[in-house]
Protein backbone atom coordinates (compact mmCIF):
# COMPACT_ATOMS: atom_id res chain seq x y z
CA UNK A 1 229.91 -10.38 46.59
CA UNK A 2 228.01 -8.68 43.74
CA UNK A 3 225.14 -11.61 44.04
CA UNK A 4 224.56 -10.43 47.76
CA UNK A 5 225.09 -6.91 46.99
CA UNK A 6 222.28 -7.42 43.89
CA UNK A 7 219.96 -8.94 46.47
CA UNK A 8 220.61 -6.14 49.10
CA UNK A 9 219.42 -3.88 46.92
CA UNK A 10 216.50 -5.72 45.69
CA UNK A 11 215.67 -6.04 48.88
CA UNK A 12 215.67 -2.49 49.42
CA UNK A 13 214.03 -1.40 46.16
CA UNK A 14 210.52 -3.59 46.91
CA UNK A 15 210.68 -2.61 50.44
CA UNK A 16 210.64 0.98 48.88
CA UNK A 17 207.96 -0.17 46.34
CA UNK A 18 205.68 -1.69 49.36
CA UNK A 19 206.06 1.77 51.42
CA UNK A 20 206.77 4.40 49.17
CA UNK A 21 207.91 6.25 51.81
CA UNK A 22 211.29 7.93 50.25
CA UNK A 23 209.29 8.26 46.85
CA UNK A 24 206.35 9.64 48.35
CA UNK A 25 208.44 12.50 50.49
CA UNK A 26 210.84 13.01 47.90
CA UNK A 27 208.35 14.17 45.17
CA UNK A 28 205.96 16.38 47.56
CA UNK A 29 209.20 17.81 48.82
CA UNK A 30 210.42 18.65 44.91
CA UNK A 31 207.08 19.79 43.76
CA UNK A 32 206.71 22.05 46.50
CA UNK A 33 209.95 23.54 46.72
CA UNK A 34 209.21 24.29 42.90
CA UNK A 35 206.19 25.70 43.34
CA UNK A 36 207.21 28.02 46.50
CA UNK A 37 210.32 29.70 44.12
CA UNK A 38 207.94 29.91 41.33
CA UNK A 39 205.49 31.30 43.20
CA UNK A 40 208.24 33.58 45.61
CA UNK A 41 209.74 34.80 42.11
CA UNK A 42 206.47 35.71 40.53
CA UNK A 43 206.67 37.96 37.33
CA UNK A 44 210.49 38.36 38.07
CA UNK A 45 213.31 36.55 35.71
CA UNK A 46 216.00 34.41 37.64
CA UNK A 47 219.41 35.20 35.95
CA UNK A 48 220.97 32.32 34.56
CA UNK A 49 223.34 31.45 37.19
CA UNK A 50 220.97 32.43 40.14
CA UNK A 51 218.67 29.72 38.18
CA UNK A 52 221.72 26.88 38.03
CA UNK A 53 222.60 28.09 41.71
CA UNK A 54 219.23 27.44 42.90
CA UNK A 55 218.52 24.07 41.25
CA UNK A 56 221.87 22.71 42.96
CA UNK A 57 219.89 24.36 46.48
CA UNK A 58 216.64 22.06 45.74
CA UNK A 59 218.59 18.94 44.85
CA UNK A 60 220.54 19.05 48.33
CA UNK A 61 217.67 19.64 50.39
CA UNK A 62 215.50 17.04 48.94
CA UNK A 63 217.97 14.64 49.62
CA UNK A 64 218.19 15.48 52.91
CA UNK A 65 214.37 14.47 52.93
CA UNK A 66 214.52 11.31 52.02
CA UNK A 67 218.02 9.46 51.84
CA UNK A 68 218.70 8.80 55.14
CA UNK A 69 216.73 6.19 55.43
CA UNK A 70 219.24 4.29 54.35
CA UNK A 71 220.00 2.40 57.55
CA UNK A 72 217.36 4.28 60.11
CA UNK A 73 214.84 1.43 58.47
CA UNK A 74 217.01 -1.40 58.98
CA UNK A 75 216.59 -0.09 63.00
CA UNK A 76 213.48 0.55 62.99
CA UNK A 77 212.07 -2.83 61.34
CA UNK A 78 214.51 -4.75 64.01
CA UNK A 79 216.45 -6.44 60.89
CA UNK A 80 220.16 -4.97 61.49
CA UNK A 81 221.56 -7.76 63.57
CA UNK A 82 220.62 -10.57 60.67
CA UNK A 83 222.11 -8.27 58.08
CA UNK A 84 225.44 -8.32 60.62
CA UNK A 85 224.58 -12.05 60.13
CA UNK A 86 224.46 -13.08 56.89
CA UNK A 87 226.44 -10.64 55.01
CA UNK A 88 229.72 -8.85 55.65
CA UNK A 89 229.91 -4.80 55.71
CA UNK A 90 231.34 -4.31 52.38
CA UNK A 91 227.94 -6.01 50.64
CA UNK A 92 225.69 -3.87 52.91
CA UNK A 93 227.44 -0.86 52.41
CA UNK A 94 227.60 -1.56 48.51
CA UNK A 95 224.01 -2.40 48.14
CA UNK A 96 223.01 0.49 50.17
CA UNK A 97 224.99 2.60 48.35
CA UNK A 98 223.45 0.98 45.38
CA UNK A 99 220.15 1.94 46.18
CA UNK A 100 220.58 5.33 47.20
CA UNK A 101 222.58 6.17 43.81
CA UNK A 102 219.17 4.65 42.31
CA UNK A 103 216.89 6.92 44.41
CA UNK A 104 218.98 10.42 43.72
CA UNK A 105 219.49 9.77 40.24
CA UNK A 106 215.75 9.29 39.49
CA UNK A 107 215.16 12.04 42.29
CA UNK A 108 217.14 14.73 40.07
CA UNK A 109 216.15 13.35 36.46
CA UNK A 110 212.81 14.50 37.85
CA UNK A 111 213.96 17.27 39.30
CA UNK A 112 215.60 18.77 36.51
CA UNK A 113 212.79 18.02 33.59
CA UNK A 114 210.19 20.02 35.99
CA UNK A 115 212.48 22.50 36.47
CA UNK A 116 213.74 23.27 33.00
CA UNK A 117 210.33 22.97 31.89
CA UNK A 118 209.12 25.73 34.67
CA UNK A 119 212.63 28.38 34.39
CA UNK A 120 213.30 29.23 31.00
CA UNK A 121 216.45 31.27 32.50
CA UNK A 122 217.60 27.97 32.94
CA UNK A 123 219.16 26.82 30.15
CA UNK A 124 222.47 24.59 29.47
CA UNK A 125 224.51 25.44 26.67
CA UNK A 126 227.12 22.67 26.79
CA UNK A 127 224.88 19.23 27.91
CA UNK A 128 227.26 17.29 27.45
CA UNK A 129 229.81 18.29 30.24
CA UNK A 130 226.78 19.39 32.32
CA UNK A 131 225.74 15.23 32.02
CA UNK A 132 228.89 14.35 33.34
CA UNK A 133 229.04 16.68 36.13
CA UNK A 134 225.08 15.53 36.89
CA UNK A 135 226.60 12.03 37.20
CA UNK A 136 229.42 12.44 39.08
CA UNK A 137 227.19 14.71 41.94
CA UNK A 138 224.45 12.51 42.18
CA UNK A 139 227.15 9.70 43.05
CA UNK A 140 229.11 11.67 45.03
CA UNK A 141 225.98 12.66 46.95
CA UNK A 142 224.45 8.83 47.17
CA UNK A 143 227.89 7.85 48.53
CA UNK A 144 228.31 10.33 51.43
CA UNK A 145 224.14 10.26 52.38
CA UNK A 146 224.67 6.44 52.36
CA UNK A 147 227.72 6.54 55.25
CA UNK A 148 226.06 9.70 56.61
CA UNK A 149 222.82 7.71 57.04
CA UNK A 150 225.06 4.41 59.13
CA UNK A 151 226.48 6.75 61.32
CA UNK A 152 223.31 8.23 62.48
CA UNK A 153 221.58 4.90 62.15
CA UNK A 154 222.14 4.54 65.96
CA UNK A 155 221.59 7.51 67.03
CA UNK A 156 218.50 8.64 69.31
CA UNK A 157 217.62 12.26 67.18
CA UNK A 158 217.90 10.86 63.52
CA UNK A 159 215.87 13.85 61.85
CA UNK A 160 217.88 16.50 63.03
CA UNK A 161 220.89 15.18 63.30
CA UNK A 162 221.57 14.02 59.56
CA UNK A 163 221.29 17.46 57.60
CA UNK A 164 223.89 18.65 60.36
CA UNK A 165 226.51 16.35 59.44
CA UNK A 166 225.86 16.23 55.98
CA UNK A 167 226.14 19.75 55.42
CA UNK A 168 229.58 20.73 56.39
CA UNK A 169 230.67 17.20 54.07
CA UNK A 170 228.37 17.57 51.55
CA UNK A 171 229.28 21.83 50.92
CA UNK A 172 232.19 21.48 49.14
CA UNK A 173 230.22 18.85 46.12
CA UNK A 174 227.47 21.26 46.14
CA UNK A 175 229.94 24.61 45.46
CA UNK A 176 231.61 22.77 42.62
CA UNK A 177 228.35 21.11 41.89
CA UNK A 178 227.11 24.87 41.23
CA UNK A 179 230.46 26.54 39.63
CA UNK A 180 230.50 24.03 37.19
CA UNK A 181 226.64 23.99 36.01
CA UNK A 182 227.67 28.17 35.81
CA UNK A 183 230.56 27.27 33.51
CA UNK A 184 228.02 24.69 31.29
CA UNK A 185 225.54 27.27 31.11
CA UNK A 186 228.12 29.60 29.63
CA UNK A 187 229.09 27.30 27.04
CA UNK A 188 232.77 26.29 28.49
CA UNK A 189 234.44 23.83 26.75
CA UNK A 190 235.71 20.88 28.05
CA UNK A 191 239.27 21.94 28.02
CA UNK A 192 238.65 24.77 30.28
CA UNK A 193 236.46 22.65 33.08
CA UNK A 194 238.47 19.79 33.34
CA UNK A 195 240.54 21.00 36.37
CA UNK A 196 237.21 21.16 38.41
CA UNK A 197 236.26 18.01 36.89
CA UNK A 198 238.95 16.76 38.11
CA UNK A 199 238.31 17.86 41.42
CA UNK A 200 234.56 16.38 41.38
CA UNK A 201 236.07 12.95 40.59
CA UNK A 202 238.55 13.15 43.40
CA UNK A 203 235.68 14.24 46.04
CA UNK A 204 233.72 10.74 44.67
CA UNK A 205 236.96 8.94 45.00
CA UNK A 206 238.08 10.25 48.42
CA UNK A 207 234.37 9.36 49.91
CA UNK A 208 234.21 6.34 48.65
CA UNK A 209 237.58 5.20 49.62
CA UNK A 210 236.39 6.65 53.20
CA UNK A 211 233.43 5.20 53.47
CA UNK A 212 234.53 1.51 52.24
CA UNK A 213 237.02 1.95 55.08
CA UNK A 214 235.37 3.19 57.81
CA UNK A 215 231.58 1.81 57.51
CA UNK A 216 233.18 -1.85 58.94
CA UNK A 217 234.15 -0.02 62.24
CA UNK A 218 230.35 2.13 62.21
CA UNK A 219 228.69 -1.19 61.16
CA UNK A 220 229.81 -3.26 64.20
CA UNK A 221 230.05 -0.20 67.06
C-alpha cells in the first residue's frame, strides 16, 4: 500500500513540476497578500498578536488558492476512472493527502521566512512549541483541503464552492491555530499550552479518521 501510495504522489509531484500551476498561484498569491498588508499598514506597527493573527489569515487563504486541486485535475485530465482502476481509495486518498501535506508545508515555510523577515512585531518567543503547533496545522489543514477537494471534485462550480465548505471546517484549526501562536509569542511554556495542544492533535485525529472513512463512499458516488 505504501509502494502505490509513494507512486501516487510521485505522480502528482512531476505533474506539479511539468505545470507549476499550484506553485505558480500559490507564491503570487503569498507575495501579494504580503505586499498589500505591508503596503495597507504603511508607517504603522502591527501589535504582536494582530501580527500572529494575521499570518494565520494569509496561510488559510492561500491555501484556498491552490490546494484544491487535489482531485479537480484528476477530472479535468480524464484520468479518475483508471485511478478507480488500479488502486483502491485508501492509496489515493493517502497519496493525495501526501502531496498536499508537501505543498502547505513548503507553502508556509515560505510564508513565514518572508513574513518574519518583513514584520518585526512578529516575533516568537518560545519556537519550539510554536514548531509543533506549525506542524500539526499544516497537517491538519492538508488533511481536510485533501477530502474537501474529493468532494467538490464532481461538482460543476469548483472555484466557489471549495472556500465555502472549507471555511466553516477549517475555522475551528485556524482559531486555535491563532490562540496558540498568541500564547508562543508570549513565551508560554509548554505546561500551560498543552490542553490546546491537545485539542490541535484531536482536530488532526478526528479528520483524518473522517476522511479515511468517508472518502471510499465520495470516491465511488
Amino acid at each position: 500500500m505504501f509502494k502505490s501510495m509513494s507512486a501516487l504522489f510521485l505522480k502528482d509531484i512531476k505533474s506539479e513540476l511539468r505545470t507549476r500551476y499550484s506553485i505558480n498561484s500559490l507564491a503570487m498569491f503569498i507575495i501579494v497578500t504580503i505586499s498589500v498588508i505591508l503596503f495597507s499598514v504603511g508607517n504603522e506597527k502591527l501589535t504582536p498578536f494582530m501580527a500572529g493573527g494575521m499570518f494565520w489569515v494569509i496561510v488559510f487563504f492561500t491555501a484556498m488558492s491552490g490546494l484544491s486541486r487535489a482531485f479537480v485535475s484528476e477530472e479535468e485530465r480524464g484520468t479518475t476512472m483508471t485511478l478507480q482502476l488500479i488502486a483502491n481509495p485508501d492509496t489515493i486518498l493517502g497519496g493525495k493527502m501526501l502531496y498536499n501535506m508537501v505543498l502547505i508545508f513548503s507553502m508556509n515555510i515560505v510564508t513565514f521566512l518572508l513574513y518574519t523577515a518583513v514584520f518585526d512585531s512578529f516575533i516568537i518567543k518560545n519556537p519550539d512549541i510554536f514548531f509543533l503547533v506549525f506542524s500539526l496545522g499544516n497537517i491538519g489543514m492538508a488533511v481536510s483541503s485533501t477530502i474537501i477537494a474529493a468532494i467538490i471534485s464532481k461538482a460543476g462550480s469548483k472555484g466557489t464552492l471549495y472556500p465555502v465548505l472549507s471555511f466553516p471546517i477549517l475555522l475551528p484549526l485556524m482559531l486555535m491555530l491563532i490562540d496558540l501562536t498568541k500564547l508562543c509569542m508570549d513565551g508560554t511554556t509548554f505546561a500551560d499550552t498543552q490542553i490546546e495542544i491537545f485539542f490541535l492533535l484531536c482536530y488532526d485525529v478526528l479528520m483524518m479518521t473522517a476522511s479515511f472513512l468517508l472518502f471510499d463512499f465520495i470516491w465511488k458516488d
